[in-house]
PDB file of N, CA and C in Angstrom:
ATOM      1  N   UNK A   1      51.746  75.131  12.981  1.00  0.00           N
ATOM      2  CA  UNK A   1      52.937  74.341  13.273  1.00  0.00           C
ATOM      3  C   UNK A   1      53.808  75.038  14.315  1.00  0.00           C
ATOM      4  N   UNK A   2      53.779  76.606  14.383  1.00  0.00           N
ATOM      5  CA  UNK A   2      54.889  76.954  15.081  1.00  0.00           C
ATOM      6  C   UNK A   2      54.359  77.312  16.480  1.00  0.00           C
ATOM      7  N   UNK A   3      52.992  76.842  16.733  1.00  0.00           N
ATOM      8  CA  UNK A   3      52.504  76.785  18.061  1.00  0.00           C
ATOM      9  C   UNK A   3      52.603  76.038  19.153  1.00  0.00           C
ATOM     10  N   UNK A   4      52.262  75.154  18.084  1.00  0.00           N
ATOM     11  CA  UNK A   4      52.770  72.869  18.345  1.00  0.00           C
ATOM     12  C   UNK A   4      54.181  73.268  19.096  1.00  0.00           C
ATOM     13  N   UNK A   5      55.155  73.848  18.553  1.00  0.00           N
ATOM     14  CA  UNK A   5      56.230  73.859  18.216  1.00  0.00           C
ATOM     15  C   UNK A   5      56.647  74.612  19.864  1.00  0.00           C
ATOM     16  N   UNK A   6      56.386  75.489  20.297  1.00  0.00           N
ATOM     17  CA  UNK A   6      56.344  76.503  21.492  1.00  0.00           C
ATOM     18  C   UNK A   6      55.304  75.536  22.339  1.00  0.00           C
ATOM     19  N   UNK A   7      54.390  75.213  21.975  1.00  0.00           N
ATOM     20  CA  UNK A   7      53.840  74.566  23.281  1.00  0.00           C
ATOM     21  C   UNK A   7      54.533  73.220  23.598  1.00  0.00           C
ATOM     22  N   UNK A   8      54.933  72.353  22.495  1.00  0.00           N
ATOM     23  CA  UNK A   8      55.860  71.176  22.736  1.00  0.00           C
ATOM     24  C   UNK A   8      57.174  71.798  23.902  1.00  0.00           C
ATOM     25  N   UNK A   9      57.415  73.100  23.764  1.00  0.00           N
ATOM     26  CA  UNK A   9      59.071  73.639  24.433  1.00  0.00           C
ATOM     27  C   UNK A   9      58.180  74.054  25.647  1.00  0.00           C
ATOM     28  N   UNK A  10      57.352  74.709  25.708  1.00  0.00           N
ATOM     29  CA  UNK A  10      56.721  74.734  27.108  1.00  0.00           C
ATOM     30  C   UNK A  10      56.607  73.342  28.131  1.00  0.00           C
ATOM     31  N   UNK A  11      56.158  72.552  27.402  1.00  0.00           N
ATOM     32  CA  UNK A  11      55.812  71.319  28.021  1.00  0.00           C
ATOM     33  C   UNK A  11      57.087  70.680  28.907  1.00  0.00           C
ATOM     34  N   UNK A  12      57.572  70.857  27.748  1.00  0.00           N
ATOM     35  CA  UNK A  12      59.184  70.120  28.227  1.00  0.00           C
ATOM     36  C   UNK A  12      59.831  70.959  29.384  1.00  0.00           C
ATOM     37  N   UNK A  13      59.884  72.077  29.106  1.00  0.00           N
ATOM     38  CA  UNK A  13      60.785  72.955  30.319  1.00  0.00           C
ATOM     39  C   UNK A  13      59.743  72.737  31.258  1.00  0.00           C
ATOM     40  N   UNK A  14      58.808  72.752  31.424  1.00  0.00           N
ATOM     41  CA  UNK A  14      57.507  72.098  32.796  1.00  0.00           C
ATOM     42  C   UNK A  14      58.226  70.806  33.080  1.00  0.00           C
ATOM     43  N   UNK A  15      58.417  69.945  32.591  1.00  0.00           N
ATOM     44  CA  UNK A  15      58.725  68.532  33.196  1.00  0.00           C
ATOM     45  C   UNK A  15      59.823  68.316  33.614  1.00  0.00           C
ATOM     46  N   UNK A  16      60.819  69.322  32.882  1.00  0.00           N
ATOM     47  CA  UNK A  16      62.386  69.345  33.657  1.00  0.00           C
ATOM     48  C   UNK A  16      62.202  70.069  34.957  1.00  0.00           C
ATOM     49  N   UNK A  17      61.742  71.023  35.149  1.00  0.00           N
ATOM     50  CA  UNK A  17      61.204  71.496  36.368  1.00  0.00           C
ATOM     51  C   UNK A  17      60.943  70.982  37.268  1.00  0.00           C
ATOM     52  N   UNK A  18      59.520  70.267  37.021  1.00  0.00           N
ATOM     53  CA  UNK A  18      59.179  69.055  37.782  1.00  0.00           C
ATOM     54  C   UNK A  18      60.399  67.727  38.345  1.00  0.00           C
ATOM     55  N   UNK A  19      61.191  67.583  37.165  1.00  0.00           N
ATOM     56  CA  UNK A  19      61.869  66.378  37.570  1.00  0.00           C
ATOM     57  C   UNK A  19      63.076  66.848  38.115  1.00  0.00           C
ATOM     58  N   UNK A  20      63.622  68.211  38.717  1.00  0.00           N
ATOM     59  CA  UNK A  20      63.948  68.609  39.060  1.00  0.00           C
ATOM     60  C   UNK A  20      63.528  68.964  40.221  1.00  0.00           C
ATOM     61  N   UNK A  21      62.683  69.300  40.383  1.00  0.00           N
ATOM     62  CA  UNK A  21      61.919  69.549  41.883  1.00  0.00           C
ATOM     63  C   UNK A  21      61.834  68.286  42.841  1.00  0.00           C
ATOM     64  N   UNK A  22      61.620  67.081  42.004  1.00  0.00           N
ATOM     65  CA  UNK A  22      60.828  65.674  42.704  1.00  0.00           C
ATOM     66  C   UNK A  22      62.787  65.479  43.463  1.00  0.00           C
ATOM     67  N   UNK A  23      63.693  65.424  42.782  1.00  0.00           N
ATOM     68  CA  UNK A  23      65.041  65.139  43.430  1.00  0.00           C
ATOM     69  C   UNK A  23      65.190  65.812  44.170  1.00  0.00           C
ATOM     70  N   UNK A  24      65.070  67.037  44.882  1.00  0.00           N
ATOM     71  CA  UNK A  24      65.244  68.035  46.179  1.00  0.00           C
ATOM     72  C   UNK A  24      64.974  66.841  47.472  1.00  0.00           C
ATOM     73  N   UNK A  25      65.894  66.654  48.198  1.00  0.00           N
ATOM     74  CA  UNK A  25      65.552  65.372  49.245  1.00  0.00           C
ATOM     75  C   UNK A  25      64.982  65.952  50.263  1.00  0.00           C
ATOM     76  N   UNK A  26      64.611  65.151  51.510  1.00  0.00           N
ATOM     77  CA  UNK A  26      63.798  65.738  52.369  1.00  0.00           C
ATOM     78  C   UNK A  26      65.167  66.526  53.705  1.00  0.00           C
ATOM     79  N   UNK A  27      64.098  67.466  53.496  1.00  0.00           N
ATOM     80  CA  UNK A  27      65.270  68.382  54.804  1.00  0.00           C
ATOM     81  C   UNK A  27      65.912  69.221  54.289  1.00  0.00           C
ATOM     82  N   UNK A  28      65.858  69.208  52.850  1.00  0.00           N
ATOM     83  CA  UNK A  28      67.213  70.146  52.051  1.00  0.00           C
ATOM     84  C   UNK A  28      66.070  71.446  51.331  1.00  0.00           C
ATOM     85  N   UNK A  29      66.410  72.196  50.376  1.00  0.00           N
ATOM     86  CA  UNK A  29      66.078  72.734  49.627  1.00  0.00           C
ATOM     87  C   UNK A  29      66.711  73.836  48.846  1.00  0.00           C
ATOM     88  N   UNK A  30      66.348  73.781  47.982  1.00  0.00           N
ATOM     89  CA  UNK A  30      66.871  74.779  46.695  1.00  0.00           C
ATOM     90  C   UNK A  30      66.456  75.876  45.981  1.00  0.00           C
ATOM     91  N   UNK A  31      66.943  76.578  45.515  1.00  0.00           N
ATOM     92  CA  UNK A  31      66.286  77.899  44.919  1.00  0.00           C
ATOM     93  C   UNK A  31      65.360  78.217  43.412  1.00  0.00           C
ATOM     94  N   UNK A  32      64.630  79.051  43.262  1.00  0.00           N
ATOM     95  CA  UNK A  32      64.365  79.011  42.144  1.00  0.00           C
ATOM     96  C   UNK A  32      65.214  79.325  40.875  1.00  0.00           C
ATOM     97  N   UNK A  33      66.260  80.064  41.437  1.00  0.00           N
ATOM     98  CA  UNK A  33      67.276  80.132  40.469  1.00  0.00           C
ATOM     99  C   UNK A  33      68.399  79.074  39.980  1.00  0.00           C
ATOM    100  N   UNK A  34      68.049  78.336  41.045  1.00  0.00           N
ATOM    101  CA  UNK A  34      69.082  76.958  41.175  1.00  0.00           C
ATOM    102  C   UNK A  34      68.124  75.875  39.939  1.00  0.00           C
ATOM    103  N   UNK A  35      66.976  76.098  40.334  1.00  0.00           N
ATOM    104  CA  UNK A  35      66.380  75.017  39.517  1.00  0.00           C
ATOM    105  C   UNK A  35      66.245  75.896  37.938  1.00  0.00           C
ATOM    106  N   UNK A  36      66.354  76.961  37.591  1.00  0.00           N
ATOM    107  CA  UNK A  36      65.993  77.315  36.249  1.00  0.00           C
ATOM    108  C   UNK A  36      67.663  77.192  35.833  1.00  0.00           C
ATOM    109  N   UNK A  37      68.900  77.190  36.467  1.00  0.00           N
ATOM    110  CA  UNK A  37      69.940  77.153  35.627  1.00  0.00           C
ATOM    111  C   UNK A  37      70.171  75.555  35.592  1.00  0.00           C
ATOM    112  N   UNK A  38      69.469  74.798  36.382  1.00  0.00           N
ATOM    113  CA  UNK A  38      69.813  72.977  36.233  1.00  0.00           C
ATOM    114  C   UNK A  38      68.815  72.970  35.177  1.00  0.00           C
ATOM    115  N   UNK A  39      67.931  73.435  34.188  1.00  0.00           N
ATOM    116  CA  UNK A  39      67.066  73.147  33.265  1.00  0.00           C
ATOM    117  C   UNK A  39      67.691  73.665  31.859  1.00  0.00           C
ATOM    118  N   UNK A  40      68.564  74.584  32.250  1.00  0.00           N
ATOM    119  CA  UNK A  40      69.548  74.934  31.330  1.00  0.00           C
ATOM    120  C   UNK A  40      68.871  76.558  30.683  1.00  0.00           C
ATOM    121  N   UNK A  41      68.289  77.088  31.788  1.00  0.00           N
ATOM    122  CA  UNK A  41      67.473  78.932  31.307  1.00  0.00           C
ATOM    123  C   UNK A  41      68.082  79.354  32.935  1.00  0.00           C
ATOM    124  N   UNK A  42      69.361  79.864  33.259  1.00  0.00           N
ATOM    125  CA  UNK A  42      69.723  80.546  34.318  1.00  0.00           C
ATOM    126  C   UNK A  42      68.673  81.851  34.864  1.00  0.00           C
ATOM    127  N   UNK A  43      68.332  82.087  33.781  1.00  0.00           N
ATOM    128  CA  UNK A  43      67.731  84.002  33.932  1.00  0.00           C
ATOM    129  C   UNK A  43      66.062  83.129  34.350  1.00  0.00           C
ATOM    130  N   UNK A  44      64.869  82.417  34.205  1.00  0.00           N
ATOM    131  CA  UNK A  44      63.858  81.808  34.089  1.00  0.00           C
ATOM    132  C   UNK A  44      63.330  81.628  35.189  1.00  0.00           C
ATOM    133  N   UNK A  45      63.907  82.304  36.167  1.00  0.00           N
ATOM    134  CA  UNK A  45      63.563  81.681  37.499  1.00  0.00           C
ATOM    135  C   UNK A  45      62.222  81.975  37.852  1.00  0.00           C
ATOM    136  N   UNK A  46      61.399  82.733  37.091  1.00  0.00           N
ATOM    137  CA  UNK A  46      60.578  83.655  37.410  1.00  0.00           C
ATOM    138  C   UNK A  46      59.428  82.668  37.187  1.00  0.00           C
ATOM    139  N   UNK A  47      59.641  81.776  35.494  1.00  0.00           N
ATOM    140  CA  UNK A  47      59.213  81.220  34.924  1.00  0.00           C
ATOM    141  C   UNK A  47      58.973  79.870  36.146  1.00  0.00           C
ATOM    142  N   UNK A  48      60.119  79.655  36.545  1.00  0.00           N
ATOM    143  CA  UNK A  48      60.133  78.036  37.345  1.00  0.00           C
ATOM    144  C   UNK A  48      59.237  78.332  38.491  1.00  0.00           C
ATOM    145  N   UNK A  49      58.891  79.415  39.195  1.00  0.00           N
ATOM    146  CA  UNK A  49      58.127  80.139  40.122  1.00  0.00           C
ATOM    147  C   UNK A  49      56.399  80.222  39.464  1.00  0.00           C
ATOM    148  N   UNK A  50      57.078  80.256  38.516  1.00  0.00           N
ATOM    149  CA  UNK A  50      55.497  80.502  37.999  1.00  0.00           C
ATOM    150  C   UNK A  50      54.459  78.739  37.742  1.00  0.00           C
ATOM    151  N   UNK A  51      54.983  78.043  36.988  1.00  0.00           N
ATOM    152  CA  UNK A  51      55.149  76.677  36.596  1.00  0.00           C
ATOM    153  C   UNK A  51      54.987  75.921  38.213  1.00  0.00           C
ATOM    154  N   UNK A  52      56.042  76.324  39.210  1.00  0.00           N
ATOM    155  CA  UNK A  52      55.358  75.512  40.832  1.00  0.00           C
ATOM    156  C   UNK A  52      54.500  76.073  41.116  1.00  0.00           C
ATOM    157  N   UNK A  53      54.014  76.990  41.382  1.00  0.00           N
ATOM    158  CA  UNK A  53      52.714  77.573  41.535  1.00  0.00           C
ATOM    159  C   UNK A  53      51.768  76.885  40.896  1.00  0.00           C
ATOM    160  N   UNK A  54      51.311  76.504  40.145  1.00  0.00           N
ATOM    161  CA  UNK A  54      50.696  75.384  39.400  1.00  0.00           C
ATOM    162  C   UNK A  54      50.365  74.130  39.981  1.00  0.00           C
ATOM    163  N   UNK A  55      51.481  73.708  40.387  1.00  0.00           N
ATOM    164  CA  UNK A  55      51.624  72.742  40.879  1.00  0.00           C
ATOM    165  C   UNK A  55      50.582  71.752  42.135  1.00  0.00           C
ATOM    166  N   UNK A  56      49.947  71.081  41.375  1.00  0.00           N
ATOM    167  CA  UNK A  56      49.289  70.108  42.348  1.00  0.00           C
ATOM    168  C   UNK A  56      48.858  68.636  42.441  1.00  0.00           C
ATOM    169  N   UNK A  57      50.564  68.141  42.115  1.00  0.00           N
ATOM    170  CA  UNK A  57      50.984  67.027  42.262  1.00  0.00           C
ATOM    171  C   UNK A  57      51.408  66.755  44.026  1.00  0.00           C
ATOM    172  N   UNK A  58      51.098  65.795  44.601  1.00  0.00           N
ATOM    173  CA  UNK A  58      51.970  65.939  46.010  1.00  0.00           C
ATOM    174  C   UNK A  58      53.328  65.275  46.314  1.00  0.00           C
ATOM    175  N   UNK A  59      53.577  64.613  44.587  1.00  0.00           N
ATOM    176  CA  UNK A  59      55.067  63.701  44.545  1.00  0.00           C
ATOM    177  C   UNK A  59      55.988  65.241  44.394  1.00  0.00           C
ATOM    178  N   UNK A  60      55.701  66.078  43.738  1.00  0.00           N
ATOM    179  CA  UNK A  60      56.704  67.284  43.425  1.00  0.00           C
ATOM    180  C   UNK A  60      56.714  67.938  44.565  1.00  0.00           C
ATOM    181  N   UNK A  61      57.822  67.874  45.612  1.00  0.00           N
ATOM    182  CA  UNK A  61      57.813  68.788  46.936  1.00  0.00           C
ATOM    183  C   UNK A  61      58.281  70.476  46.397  1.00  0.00           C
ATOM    184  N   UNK A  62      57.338  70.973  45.914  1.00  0.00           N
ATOM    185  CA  UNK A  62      57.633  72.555  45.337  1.00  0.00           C
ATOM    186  C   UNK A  62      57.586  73.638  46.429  1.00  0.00           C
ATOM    187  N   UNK A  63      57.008  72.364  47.707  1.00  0.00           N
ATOM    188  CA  UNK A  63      57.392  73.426  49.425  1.00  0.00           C
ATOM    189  C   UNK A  63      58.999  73.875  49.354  1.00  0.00           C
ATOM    190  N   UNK A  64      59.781  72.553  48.649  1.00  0.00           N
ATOM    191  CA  UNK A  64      61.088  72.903  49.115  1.00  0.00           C
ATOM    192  C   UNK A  64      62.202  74.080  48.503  1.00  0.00           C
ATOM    193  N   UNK A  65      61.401  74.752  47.322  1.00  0.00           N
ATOM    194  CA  UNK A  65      62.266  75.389  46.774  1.00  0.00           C
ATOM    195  C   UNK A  65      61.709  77.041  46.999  1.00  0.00           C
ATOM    196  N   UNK A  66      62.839  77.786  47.364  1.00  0.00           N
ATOM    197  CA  UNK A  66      62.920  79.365  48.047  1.00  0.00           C
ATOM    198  C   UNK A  66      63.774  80.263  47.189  1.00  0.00           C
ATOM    199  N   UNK A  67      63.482  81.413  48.034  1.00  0.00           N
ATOM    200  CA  UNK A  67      64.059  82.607  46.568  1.00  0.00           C
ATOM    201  C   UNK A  67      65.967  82.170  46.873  1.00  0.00           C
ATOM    202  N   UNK A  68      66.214  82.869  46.002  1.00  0.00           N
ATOM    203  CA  UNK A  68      67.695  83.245  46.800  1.00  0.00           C
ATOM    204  C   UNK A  68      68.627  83.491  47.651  1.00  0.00           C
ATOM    205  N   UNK A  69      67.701  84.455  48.059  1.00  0.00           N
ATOM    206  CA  UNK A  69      68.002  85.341  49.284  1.00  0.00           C
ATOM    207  C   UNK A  69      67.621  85.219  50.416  1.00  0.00           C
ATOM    208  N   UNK A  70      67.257  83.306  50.648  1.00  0.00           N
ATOM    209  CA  UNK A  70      66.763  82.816  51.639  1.00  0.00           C
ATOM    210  C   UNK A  70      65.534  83.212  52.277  1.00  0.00           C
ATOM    211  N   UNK A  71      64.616  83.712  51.606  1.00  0.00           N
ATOM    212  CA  UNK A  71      63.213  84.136  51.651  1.00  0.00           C
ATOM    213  C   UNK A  71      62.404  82.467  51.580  1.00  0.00           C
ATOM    214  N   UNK A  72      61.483  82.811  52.023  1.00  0.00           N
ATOM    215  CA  UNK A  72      60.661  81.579  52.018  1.00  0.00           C
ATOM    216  C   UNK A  72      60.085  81.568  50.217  1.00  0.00           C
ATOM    217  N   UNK A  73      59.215  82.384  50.025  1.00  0.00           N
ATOM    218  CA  UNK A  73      59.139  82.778  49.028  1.00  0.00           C
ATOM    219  C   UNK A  73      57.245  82.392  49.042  1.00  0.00           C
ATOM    220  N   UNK A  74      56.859  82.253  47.743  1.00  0.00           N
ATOM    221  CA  UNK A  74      55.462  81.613  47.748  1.00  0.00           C
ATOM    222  C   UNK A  74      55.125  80.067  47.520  1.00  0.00           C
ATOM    223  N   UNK A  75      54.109  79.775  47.844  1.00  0.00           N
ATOM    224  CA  UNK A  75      53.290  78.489  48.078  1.00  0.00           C
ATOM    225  C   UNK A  75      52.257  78.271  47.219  1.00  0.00           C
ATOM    226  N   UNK A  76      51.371  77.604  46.828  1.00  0.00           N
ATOM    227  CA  UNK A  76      50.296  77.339  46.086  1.00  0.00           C
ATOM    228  C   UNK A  76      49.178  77.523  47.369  1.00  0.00           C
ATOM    229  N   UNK A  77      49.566  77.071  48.651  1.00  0.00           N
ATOM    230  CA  UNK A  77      48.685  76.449  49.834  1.00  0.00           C
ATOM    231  C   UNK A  77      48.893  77.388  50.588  1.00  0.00           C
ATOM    232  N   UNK A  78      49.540  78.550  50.689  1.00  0.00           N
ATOM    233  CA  UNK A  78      49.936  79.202  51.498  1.00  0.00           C
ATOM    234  C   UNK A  78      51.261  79.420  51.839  1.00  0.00           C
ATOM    235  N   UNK A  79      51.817  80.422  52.614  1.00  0.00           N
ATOM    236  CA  UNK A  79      53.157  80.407  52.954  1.00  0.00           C
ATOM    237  C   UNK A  79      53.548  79.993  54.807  1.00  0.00           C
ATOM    238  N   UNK A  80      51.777  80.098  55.352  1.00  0.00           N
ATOM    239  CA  UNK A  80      52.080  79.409  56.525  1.00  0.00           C
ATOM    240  C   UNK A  80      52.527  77.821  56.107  1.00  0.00           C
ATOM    241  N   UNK A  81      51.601  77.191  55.515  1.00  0.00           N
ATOM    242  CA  UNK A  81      51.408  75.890  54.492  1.00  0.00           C
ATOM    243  C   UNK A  81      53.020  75.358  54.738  1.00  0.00           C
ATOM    244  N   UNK A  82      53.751  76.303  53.986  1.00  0.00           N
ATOM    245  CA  UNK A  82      55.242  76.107  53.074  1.00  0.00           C
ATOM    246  C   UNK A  82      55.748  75.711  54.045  1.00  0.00           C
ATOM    247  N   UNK A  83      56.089  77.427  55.001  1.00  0.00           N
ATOM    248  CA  UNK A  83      56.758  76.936  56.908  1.00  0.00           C
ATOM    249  C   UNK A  83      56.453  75.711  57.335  1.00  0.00           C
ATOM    250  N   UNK A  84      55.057  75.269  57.566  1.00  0.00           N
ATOM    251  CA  UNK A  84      55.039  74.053  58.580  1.00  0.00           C
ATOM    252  C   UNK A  84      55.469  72.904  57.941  1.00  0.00           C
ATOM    253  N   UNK A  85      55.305  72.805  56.561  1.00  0.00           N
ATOM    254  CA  UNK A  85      56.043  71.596  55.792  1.00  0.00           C
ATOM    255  C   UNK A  85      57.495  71.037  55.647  1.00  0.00           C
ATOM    256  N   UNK A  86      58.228  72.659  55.755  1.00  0.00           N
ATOM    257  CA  UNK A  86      59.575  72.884  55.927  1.00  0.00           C
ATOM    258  C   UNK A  86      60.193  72.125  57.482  1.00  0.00           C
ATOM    259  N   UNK A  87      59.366  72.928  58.743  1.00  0.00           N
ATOM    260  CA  UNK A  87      59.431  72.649  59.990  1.00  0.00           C
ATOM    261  C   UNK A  87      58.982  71.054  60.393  1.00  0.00           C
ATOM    262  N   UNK A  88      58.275  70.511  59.660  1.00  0.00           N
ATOM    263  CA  UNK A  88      58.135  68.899  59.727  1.00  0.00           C
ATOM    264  C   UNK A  88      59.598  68.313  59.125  1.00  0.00           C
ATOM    265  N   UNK A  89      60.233  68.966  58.340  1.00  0.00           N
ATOM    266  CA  UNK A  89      60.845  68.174  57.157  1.00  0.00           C
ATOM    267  C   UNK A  89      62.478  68.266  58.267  1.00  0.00           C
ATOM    268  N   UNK A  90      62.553  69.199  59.138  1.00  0.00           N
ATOM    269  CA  UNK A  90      63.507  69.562  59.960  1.00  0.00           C
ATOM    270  C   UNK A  90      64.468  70.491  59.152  1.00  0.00           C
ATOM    271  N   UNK A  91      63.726  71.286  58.151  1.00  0.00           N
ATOM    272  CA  UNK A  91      64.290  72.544  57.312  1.00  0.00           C
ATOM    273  C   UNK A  91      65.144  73.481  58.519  1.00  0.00           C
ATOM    274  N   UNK A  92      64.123  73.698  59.703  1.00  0.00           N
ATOM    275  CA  UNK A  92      64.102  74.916  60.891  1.00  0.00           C
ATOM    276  C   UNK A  92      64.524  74.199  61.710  1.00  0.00           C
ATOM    277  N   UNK A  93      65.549  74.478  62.655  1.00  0.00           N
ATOM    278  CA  UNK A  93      65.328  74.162  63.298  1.00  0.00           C
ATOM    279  C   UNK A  93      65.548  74.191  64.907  1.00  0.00           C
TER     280      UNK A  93
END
């Protein structure tokens, strides 16, 4: 029961993530720390980094979200990948 229980809370903080990620509009982007304190785990960011990495939906733009410290940060596809997606999106410019 108390596995159910932790994997049910996993699941969920994955989909707030996600539905958090899918609202980032085009051209903009946000941090990983930005998205683990809108899920309501400020400190998790590591976690929300970990969880887009995963990621291989192409509705969730997880190109758009960067460290803090204005680092690009990582990609699933690459970090050239990330740049040119950013540079289409008129992130750079």
């Amino acid at each position: 029961m108390k596995s159910e229980k932790l994997q049910f809370k996993i699941k969920n903080f994955e989909n707030r993530v996600y539905e958090i990620v899918k609202q980032v509009p085009l051209g903009k982007t946000t941090t990983y720390k930005e998205v683990a304190a809108r899920v309501g785990r400020p400190r998790a960011w590591r976690a929300v980094g970990n969880i887009l990495s995963k990621n291989k939906n192409p509705k969730i733009p997880c190109h758009r979200v960067i460290r803090s410290d204005g680092e690009i940060g990582g990609y699933n596809k690459g970090v050239k990948k990330k740049i040119e997606l950013l540079k289409k999106e008129g992130y750079f410019s």
